[in-house]
Protein backbone atom coordinates (compact mmCIF):
# COMPACT_ATOMS: atom_id res chain seq x y z
CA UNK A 1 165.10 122.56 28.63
CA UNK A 2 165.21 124.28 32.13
CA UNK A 3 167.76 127.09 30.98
CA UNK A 4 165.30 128.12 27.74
CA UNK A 5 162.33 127.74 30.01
CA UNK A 6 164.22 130.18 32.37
CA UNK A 7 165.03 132.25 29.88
CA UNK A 8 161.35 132.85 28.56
CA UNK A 9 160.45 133.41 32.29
CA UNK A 10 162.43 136.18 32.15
CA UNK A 11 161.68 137.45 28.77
CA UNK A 12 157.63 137.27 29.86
CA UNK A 13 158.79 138.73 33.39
CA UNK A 14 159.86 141.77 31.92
CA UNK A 15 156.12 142.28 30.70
CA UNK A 16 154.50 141.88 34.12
CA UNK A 17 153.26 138.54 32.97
CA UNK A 18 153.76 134.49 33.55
CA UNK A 19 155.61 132.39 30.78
CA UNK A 20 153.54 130.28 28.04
CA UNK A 21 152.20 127.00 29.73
CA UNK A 22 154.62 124.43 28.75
CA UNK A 23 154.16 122.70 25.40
CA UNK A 24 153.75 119.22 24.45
CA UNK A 25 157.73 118.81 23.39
CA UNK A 26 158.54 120.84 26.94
CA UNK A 27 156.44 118.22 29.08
CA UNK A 28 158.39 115.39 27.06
CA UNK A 29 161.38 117.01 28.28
CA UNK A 30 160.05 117.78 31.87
CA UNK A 31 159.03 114.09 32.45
CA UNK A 32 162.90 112.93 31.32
CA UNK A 33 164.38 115.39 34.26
CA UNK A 34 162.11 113.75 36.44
CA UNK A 35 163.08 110.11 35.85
CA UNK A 36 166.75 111.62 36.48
CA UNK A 37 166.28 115.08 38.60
CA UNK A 38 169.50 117.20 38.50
CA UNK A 39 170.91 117.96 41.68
CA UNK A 40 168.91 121.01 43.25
CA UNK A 41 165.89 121.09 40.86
CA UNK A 42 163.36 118.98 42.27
CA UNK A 43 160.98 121.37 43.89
CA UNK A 44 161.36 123.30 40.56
CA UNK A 45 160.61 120.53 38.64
CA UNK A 46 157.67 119.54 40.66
CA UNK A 47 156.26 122.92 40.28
CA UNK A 48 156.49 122.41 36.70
CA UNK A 49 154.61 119.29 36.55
CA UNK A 50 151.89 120.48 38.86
CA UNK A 51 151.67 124.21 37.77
CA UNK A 52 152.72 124.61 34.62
CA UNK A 53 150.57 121.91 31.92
CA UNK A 54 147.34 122.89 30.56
CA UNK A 55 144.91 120.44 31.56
CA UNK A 56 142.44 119.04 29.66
CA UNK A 57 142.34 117.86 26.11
CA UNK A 58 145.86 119.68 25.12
CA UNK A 59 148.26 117.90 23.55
CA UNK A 60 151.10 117.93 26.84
CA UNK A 61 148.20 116.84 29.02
CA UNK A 62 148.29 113.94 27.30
CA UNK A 63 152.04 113.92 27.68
CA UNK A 64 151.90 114.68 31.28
CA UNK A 65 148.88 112.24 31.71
CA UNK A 66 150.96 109.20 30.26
CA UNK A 67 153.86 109.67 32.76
CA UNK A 68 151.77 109.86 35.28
CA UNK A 69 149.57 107.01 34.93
CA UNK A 70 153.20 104.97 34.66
CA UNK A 71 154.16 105.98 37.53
CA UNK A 72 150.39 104.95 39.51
CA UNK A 73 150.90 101.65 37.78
CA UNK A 74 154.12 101.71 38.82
CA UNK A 75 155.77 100.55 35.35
CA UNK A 76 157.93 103.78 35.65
CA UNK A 77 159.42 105.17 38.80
CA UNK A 78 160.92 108.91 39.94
CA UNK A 79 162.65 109.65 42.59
CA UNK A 80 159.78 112.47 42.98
CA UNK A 81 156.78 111.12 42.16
CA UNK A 82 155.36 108.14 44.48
CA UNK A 83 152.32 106.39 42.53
CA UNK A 84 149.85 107.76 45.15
CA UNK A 85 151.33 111.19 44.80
CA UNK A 86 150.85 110.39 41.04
CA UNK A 87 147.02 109.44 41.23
CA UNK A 88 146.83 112.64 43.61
CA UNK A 89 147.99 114.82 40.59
CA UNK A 90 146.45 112.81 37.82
CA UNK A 91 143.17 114.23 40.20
CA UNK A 92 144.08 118.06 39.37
CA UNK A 93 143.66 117.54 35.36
CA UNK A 94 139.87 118.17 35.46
CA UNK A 95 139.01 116.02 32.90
CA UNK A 96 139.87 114.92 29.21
CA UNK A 97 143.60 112.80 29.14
CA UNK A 98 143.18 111.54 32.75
CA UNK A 99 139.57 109.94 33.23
CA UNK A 100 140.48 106.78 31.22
CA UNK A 101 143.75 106.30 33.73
CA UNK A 102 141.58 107.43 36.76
CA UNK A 103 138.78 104.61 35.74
CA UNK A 104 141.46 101.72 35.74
CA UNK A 105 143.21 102.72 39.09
CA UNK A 106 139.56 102.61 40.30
CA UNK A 107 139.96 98.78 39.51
CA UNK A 108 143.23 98.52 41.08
CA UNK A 109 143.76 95.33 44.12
CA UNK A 110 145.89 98.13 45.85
CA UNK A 111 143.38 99.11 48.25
CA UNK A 112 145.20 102.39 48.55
CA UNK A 113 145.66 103.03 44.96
CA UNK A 114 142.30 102.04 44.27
CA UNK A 115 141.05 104.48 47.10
CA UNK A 116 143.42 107.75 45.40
CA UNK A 117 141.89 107.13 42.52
CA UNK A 118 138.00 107.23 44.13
CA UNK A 119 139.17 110.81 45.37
CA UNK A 120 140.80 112.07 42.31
CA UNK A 121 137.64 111.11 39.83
CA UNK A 122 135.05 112.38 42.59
CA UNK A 123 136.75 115.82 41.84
CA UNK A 124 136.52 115.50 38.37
CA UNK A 125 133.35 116.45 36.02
CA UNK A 126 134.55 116.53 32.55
CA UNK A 127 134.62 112.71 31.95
CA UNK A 128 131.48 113.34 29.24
CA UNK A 129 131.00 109.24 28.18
CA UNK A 130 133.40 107.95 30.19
CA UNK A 131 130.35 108.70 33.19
CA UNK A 132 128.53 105.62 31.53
CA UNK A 133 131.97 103.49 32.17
CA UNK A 134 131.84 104.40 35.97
CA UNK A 135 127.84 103.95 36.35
CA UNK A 136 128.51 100.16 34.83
CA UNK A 137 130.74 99.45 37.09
CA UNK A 138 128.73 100.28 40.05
CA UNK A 139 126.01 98.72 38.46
CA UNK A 140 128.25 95.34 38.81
CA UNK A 141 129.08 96.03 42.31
CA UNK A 142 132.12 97.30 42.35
CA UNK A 143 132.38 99.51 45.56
CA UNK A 144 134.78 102.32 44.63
CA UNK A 145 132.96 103.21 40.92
CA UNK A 146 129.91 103.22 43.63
CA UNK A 147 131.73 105.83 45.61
CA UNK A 148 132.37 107.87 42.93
CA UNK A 149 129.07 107.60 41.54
CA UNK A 150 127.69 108.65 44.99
CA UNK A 151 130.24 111.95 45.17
CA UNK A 152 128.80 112.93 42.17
CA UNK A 153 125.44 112.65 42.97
CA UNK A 154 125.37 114.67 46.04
CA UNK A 155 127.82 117.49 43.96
CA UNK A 156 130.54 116.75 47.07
CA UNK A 157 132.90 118.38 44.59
CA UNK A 158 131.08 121.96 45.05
CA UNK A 159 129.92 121.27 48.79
CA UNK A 160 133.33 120.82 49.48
CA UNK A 161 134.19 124.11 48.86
CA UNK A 162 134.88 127.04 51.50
CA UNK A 163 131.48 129.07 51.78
CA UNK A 164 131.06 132.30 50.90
CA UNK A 165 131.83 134.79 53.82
CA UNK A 166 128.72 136.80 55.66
CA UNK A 167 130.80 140.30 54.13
CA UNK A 168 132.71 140.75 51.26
CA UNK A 169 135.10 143.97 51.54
CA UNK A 170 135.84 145.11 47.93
CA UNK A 171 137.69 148.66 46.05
CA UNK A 172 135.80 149.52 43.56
CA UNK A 173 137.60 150.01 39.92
CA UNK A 174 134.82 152.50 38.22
CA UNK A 175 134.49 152.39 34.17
CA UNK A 176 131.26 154.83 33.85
CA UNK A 177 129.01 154.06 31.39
CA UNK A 178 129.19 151.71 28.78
CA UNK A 179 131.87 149.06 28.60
CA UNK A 180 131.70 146.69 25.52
CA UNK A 181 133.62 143.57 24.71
CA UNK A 182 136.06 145.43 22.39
CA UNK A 183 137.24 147.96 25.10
CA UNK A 184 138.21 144.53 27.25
CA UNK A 185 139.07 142.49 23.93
CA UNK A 186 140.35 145.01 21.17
CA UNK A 187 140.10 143.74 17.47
CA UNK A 188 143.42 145.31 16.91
CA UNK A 189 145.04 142.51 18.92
CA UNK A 190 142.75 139.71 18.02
CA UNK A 191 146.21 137.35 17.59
CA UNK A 192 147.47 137.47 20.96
CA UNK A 193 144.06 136.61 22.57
CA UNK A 194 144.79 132.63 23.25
CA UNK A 195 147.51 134.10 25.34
CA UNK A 196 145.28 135.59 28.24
CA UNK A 197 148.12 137.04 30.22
CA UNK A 198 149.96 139.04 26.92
CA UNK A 199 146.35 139.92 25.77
CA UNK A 200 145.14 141.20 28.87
CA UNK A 201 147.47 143.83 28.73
CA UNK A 202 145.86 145.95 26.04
CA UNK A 203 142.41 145.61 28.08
CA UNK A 204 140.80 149.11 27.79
CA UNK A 205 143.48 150.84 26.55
CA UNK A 206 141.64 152.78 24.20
CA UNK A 207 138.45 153.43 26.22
CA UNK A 208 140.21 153.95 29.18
CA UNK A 209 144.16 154.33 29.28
CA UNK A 210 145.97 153.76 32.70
CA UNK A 211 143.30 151.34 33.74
CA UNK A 212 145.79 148.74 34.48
CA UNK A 213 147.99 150.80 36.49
CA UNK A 214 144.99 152.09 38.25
CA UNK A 215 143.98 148.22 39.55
CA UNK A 216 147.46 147.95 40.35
CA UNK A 217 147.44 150.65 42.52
CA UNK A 218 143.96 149.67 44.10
CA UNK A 219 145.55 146.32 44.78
CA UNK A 220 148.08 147.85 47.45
CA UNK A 221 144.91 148.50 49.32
CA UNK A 222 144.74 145.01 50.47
CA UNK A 223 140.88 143.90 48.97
CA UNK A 224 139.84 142.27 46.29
CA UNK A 225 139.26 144.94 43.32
CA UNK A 226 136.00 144.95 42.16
CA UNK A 227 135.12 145.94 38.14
CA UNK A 228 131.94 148.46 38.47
CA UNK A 229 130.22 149.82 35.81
CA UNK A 230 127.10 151.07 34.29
CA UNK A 231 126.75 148.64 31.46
CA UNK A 232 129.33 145.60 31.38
CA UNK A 233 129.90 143.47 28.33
CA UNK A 234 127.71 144.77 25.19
CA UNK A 235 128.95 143.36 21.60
CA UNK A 236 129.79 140.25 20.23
CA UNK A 237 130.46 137.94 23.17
CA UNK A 238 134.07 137.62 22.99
CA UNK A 239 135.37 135.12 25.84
CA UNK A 240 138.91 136.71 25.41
CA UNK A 241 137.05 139.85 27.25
CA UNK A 242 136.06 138.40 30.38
CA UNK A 243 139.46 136.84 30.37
CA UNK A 244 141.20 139.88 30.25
CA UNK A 245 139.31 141.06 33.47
CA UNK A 246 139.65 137.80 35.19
CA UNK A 247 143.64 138.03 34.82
CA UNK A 248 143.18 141.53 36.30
CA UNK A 249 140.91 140.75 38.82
CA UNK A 250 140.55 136.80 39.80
CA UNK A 251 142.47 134.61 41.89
CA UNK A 252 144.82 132.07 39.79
CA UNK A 253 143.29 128.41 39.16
CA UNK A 254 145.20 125.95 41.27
CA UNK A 255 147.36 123.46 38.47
CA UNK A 256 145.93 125.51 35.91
CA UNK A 257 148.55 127.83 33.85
CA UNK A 258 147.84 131.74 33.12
CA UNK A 259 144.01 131.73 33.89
CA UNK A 260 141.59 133.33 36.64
CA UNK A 261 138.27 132.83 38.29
CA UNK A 262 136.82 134.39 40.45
CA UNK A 263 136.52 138.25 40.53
CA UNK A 264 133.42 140.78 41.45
CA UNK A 265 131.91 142.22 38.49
CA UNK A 266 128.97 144.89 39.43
CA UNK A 267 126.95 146.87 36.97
CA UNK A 268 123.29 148.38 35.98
CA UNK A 269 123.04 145.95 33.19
CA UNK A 270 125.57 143.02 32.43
CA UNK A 271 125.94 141.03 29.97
CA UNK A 272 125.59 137.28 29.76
CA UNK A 273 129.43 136.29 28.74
CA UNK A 274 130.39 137.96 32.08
CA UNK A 275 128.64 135.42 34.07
């Protein structure tokens, strides 16, 4: 697994870009090497495992979501992975395959495990009915579902987070006039948009070629780059557009593969799939 993985690395590397996130049969392989690490791979395969899975609802999140939630429960072991360590990644999922583990650990007579698992569901928002499992167990008494009921409530999961500085220093990348969904998004390579990375590549190569060597450049400044137009985002409200200016423009998402957030987007007029 790790030599074909390497190899696409350097297939994608050739192309300025990350490799695929890893797939469902990939994971499967991932969380074998980690029962058994070979000698000299760990903090490799750690990356993987923390870096490299989509979260979510996709089908090696589920995969990755299993393993771990063996190894909180401790009904699996690595030489890697200590259950708390487990719990503490289980907590970087954001939602979907991980909620129903997180929700049980809550429960767990390990004071500690039970306590990771408080921190790792106050983080996470996309638990959709699962909420109602959490709000009737504080509703019974039960002091950690209480915790994270309480987190929620007072949004600790945004206060937490650094504040914006007083001044933000930008360079301005300037597209004048009109810049529609298609010029960031272009029809003709409609097939490669799930791939936000590969697809980002053709962004605005029509309306404006050499943009992307342009940011580039404006990157060796040192400052954020900021996209600046007149009119940003017209047309059909394509998601794969703002993508393609987020991988161009954003900061990566921590345990999140080949996506961006982030980014400074000024114009006249903008459009509401930039926001």
């Amino acid at each position: 697994m790790l030599e074909a993985y390497r190899q696409q690395v350097a297939e994608r590397a050739a192309l300025g870009i990350p490799p695929l996130p890893l797939s469902a049969q990939q994971t499967t392989e991932l969380c074998e090497l980690l029962k058994t690490p070979p000698v000299g791979e760990a903090d490799f395969l750690l990356s993987l495992v923390r870096d490299r899975v989509p979260p979510g609802v996709d089908q090696a999140a589920y995969v990755k979501a299993g393993f771990l939630t063996a190894i909180a429960h401790s009904t699996l072991t690595s030489p890697l992975i200590t259950p708390l360590e487990a719990i503490e990644l289980l907590g970087t999922m954001m939602g979907g395959y991980n909620v129903r583990s997180l929700i049980d650990l809550l429960q767990a007579a390990d004071a500690e495990i039970a306590a990771a698992a408080t921190t790792a569901l106050s983080k996470t928002l996309l638990v959709y009915d699962a909420f109602h499992d959490v709000q009737e167990l504080a509703a019974q008494g039960h002091p950690s579902a209480a915790q994270v009921m309480h987190s929620w409530a007072e949004a600790e999961w945004f206060t937490s987070r650094p504040p914006l500085p007083a001044a933000i220093t930008v360079t301005v990348f300037k597209v004048p006039g009109e810049t529609n969904t298609d010029d960031l998004s272009p029809a003709p390579h409609a097939t490669t948009r799930p791939d936000i990375p590969l697809h980002a590549l053709v962004m605005l190569e029509t309306r404006q070629p050499g943009s992307l060597e342009t940011i580039a450049m404006l990157k060796q400044k040192g400052h954020p780059v900021a996209y600046v137009g007149d009119v940003v985002g017209t047309g059909s409200s394509r998601k794969s557009a703002i993508n393609s200016v987020l991988w161009h423009i954003g900061q990566d998402i921590p345990c999140v593969p080949n996506k961006r957030s982030g980014g400074y987007i000024l114009g006249g007029k903008i459009a509401p799939i930039v926001f």
